[in-house]
N, C-alpha and C. Protein backbone atom coordinates (compact mmCIF):
# COMPACT_ATOMS: atom_id res chain seq x y z
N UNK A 1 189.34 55.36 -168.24
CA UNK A 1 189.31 54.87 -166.87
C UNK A 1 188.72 53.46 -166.89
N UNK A 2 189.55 52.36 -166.13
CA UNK A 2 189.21 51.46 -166.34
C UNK A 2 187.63 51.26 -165.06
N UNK A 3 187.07 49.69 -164.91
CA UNK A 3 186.01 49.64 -164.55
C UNK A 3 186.52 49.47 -162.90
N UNK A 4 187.44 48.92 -162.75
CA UNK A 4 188.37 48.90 -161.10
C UNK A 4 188.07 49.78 -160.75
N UNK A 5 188.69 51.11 -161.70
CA UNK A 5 189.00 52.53 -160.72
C UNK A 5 187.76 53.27 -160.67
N UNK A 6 186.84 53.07 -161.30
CA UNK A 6 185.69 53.60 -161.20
C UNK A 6 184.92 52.97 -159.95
N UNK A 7 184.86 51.90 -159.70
CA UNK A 7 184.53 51.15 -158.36
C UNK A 7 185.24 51.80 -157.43
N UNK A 8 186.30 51.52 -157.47
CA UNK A 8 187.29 52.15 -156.53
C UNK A 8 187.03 53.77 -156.14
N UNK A 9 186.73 54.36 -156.67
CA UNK A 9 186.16 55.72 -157.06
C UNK A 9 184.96 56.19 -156.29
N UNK A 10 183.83 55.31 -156.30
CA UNK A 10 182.35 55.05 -156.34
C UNK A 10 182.89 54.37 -154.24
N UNK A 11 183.26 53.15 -153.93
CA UNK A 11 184.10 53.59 -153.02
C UNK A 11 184.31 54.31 -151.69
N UNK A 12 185.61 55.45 -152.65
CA UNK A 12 185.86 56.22 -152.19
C UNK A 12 184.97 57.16 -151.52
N UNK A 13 184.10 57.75 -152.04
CA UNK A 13 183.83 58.56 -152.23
C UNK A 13 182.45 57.93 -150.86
N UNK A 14 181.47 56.65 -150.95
CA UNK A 14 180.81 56.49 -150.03
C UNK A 14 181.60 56.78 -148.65
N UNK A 15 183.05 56.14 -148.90
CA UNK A 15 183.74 56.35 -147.40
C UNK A 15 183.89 57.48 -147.19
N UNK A 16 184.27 58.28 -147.41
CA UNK A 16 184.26 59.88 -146.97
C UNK A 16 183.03 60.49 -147.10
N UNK A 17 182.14 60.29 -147.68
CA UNK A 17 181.07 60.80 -147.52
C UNK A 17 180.21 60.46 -145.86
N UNK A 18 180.25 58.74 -145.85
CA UNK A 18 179.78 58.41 -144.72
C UNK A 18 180.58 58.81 -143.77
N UNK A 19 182.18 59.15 -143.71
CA UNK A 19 182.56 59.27 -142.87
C UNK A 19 182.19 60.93 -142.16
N UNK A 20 181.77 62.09 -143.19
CA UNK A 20 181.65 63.33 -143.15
C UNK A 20 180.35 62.95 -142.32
N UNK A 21 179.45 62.33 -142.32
CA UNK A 21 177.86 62.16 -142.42
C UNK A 21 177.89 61.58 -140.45
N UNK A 22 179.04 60.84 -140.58
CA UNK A 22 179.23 60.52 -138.63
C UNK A 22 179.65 61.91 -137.93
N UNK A 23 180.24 62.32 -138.56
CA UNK A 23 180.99 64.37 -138.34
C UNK A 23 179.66 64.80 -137.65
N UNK A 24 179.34 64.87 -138.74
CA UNK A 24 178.06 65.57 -138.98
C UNK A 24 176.81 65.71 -137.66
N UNK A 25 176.65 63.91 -137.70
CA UNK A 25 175.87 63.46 -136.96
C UNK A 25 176.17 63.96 -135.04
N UNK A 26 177.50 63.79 -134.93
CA UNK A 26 178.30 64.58 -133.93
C UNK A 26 178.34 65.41 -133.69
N UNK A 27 178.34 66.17 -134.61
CA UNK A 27 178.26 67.37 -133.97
C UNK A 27 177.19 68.60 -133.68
N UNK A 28 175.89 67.47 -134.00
CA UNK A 28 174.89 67.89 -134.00
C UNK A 28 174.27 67.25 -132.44
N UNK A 29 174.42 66.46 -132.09
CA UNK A 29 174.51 65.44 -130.67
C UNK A 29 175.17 66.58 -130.10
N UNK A 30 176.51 67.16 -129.98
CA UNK A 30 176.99 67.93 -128.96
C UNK A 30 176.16 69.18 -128.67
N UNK A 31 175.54 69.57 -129.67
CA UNK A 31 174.93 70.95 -129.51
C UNK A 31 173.86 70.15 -128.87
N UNK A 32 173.21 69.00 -128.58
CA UNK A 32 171.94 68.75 -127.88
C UNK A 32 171.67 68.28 -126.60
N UNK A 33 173.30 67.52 -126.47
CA UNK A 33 173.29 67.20 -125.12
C UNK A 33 173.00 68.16 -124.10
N UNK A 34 172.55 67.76 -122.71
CA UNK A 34 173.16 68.54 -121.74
C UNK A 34 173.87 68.66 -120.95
N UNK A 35 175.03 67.94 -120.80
CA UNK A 35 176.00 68.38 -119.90
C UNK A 35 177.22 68.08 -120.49
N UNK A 36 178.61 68.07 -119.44
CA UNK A 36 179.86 67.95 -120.67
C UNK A 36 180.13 66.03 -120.94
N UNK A 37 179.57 65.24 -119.69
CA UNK A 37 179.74 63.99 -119.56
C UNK A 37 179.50 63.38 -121.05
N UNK A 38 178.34 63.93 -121.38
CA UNK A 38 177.00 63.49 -122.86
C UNK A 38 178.14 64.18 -124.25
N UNK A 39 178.76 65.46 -123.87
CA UNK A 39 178.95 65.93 -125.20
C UNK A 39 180.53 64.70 -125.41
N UNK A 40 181.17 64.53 -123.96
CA UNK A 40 182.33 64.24 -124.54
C UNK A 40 181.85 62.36 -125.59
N UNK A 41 181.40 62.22 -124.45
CA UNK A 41 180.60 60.69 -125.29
C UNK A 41 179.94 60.84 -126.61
N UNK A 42 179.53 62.18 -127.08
CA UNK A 42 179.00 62.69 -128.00
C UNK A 42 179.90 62.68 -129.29
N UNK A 43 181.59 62.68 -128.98
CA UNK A 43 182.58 62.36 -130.31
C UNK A 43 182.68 60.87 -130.28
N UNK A 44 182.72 60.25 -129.80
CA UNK A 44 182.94 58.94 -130.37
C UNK A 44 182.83 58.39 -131.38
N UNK A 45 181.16 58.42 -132.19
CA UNK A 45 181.05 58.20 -133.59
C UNK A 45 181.45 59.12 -134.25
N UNK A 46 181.96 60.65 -134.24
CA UNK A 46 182.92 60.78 -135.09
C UNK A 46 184.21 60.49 -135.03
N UNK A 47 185.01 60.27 -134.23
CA UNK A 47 186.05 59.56 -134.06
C UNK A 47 186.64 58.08 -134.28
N UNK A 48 185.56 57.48 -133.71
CA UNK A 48 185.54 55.88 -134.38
C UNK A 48 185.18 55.49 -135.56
N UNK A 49 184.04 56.23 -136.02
CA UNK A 49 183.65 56.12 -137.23
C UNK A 49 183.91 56.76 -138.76
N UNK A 50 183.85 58.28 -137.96
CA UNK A 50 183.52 59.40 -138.86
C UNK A 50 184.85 59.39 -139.56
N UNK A 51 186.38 59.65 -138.91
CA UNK A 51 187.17 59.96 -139.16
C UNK A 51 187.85 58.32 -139.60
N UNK A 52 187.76 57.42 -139.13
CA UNK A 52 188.40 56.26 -139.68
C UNK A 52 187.68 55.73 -141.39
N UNK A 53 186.69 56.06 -141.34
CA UNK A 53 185.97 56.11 -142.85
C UNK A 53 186.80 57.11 -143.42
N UNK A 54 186.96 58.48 -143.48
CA UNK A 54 187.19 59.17 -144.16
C UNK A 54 188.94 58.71 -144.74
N UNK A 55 189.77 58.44 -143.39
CA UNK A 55 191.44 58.02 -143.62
C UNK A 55 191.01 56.56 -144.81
N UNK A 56 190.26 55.98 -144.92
CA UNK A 56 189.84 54.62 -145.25
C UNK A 56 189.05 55.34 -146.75
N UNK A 57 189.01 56.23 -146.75
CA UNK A 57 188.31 56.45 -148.29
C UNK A 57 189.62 57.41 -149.27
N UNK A 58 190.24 57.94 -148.49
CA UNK A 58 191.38 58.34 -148.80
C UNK A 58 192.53 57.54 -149.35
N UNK A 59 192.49 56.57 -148.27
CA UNK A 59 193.26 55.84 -149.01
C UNK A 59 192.95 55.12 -150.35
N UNK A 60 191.49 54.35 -150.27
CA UNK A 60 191.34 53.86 -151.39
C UNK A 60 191.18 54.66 -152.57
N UNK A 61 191.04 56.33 -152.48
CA UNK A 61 190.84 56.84 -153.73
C UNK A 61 192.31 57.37 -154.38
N UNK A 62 193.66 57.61 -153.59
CA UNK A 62 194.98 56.67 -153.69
C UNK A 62 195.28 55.70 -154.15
N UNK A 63 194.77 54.69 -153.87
CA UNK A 63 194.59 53.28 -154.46
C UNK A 63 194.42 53.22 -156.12
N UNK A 64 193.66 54.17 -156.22
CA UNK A 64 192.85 53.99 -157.46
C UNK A 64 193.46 55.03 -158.39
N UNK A 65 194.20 56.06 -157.63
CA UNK A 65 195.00 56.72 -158.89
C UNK A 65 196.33 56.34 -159.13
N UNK A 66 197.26 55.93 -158.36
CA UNK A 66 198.40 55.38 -158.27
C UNK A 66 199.11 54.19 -157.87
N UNK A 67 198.00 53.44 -157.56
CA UNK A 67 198.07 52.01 -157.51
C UNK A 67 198.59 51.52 -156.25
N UNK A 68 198.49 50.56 -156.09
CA UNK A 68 199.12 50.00 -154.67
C UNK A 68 200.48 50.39 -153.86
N UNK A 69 200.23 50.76 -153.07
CA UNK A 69 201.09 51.48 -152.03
C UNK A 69 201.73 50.82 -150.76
N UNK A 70 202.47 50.04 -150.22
CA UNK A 70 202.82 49.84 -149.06
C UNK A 70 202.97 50.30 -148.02
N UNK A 71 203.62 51.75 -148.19
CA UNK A 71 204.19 52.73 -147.25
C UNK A 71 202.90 53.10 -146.98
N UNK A 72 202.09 53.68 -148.17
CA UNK A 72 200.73 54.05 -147.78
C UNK A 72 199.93 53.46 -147.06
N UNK A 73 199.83 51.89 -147.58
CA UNK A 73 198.82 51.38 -146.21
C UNK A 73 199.33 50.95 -144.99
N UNK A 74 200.69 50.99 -144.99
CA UNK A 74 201.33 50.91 -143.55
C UNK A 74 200.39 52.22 -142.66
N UNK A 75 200.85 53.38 -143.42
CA UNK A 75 200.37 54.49 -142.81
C UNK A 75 198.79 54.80 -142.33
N UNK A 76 198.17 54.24 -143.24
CA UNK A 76 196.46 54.10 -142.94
C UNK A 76 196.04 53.28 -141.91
N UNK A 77 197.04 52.13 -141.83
CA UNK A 77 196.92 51.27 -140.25
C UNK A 77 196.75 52.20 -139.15
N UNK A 78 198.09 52.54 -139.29
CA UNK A 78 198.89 53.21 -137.97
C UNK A 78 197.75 53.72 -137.85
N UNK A 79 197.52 54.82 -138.90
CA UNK A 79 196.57 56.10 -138.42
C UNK A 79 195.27 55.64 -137.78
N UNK A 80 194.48 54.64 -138.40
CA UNK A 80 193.20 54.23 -138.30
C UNK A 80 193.30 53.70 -136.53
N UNK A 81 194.65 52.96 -135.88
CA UNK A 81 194.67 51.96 -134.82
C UNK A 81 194.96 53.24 -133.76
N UNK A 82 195.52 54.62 -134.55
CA UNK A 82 196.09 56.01 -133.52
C UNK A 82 194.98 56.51 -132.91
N UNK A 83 193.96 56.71 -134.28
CA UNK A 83 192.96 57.72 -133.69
C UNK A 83 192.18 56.65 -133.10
N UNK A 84 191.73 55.33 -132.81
CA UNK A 84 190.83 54.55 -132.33
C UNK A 84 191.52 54.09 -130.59
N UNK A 85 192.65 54.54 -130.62
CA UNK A 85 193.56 54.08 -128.70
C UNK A 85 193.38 55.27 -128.59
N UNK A 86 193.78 56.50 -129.61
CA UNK A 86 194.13 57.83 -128.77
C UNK A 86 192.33 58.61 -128.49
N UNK A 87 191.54 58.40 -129.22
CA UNK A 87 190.53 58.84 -128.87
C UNK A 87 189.60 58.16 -127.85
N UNK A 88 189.61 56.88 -127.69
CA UNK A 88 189.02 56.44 -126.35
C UNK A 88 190.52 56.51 -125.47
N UNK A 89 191.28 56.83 -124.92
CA UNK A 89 191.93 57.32 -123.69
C UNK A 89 191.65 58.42 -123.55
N UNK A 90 191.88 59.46 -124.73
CA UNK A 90 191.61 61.13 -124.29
C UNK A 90 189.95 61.60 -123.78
N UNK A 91 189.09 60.64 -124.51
CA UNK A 91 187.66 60.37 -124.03
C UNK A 91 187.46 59.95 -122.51
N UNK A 92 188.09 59.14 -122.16
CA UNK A 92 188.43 58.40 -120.58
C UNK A 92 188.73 59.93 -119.98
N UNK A 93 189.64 60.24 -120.29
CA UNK A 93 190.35 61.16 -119.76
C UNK A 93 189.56 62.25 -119.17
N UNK A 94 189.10 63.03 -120.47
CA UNK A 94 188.39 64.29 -120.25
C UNK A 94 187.09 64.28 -119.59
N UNK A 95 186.62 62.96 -120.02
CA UNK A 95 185.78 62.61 -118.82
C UNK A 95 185.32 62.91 -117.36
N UNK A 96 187.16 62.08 -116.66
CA UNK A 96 186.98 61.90 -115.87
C UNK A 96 187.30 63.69 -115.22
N UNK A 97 188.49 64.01 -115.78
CA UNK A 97 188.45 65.38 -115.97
C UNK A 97 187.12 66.50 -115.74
N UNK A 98 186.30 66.28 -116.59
CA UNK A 98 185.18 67.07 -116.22
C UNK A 98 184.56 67.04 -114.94
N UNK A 99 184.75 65.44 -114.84
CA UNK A 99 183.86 64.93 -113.65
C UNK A 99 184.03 65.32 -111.88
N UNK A 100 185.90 65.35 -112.33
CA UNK A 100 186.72 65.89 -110.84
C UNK A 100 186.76 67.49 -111.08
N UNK A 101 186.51 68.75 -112.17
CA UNK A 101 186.63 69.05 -111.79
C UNK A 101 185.19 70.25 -111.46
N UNK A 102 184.51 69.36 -110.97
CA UNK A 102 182.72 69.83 -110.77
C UNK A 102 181.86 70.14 -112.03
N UNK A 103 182.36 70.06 -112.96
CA UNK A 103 181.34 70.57 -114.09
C UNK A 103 180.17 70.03 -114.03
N UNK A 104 178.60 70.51 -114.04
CA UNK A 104 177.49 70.09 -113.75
C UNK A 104 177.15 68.87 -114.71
N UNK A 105 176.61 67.99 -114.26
CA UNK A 105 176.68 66.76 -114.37
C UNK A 105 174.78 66.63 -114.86
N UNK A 106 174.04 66.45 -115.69
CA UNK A 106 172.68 65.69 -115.99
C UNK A 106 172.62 65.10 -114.49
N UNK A 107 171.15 65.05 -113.94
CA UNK A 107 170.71 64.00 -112.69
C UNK A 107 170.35 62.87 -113.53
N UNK A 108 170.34 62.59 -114.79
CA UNK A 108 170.51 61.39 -115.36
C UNK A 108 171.18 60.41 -115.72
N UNK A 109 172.75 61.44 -115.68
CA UNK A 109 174.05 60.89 -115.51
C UNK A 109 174.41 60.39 -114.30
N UNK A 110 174.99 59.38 -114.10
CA UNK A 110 175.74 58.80 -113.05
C UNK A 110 177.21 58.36 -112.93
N UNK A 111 177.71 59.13 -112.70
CA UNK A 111 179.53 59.60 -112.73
C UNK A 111 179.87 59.15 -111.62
N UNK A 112 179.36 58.35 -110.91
CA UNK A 112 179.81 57.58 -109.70
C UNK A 112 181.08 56.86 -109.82
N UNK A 113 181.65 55.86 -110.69
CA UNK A 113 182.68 55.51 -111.10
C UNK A 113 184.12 56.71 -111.62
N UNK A 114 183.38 57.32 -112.06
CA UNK A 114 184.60 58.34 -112.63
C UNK A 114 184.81 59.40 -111.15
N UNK A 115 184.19 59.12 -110.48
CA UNK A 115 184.34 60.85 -109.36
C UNK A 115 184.77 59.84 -108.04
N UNK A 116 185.14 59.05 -108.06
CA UNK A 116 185.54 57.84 -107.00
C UNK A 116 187.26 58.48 -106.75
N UNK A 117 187.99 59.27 -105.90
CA UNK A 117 188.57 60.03 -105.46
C UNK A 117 189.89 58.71 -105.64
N UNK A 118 191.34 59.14 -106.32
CA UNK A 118 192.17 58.14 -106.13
C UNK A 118 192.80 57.81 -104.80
N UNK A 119 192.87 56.62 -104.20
CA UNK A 119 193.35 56.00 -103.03
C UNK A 119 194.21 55.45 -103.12
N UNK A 120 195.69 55.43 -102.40
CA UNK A 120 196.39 54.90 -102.71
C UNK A 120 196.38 53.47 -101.25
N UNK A 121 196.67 52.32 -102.33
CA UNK A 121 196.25 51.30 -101.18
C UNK A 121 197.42 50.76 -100.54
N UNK A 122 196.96 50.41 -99.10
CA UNK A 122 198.08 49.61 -98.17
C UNK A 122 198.12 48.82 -98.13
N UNK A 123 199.70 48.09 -98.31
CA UNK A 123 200.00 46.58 -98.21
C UNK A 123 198.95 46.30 -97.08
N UNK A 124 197.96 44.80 -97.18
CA UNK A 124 197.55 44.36 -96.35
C UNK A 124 198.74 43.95 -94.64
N UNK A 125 197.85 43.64 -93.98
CA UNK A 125 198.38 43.75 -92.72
C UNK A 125 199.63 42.29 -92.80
N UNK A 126 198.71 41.25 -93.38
CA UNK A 126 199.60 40.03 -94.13
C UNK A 126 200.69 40.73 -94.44
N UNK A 127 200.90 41.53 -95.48
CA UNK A 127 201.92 41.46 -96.52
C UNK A 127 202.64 42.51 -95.61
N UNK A 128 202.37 43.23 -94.94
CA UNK A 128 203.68 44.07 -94.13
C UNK A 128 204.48 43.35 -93.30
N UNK A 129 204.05 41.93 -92.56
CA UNK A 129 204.60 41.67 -91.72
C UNK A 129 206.01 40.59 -92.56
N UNK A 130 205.64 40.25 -93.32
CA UNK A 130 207.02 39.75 -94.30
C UNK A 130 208.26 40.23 -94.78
């Protein structure tokens, strides 16, 4: 084994480790929070972090057995840019979700923005008469 792949290796292996270690850290936060507002905010660093380290140590320990890949790091993009849009929208989401649909809320939390009822707005009085 040359001295590359052993780096490469050495690596790897911090990225998935650190990335297991944001998991970790998560899902130990959800069991502590108290309410659902805290737990859903509670994945983020594994999601942003936890899991984009781990796709990111994967790949490089790929890297290091079979050498440079294109298709592969096309794919590690995608994935890394998927889970970082798709997990803050579904985060937005469930959020606001919790928020509309009464789940008890911390009096420390302030869900004022998310529980703001949708309105649909009227052309101003200007713009109707045109």
């Amino acid at each position: 084994m040359q001295t590359w792949e052993i780096i490469a290796e050495i690596v790897a292996a911090i990225l998935v480790i650190s990335g297991a270690l944001w998991v970790l850290v998560s899902a130990v936060a959800i069991r502590r929070v108290p309410d659902a507002l805290s737990r859903i905010n509670s994945l983020s660093p594994a999601t942003g972090m936890g899991l984009t380290s781990i796709v990111a140590g994967a790949w490089v320990h790929k890297l290091a057995q079979v050498g440079f890949d294109l298709t592969g790091t096309i794919k590690m993009v995608i994935t890394i840019i998927a889970l970082l849009l798709v997990s803050s929208v579904a985060s937005n989401t469930l959020s606001r979700a919790a928020v509309m649909s009464g789940a008890k809320v911390d009096p420390r939390t302030n869900p004022d923005d998310l529980y703001e009822p949708e309105t649909h707005n009227e052309p101003a009085a200007s713009d109707r008469d045109h």
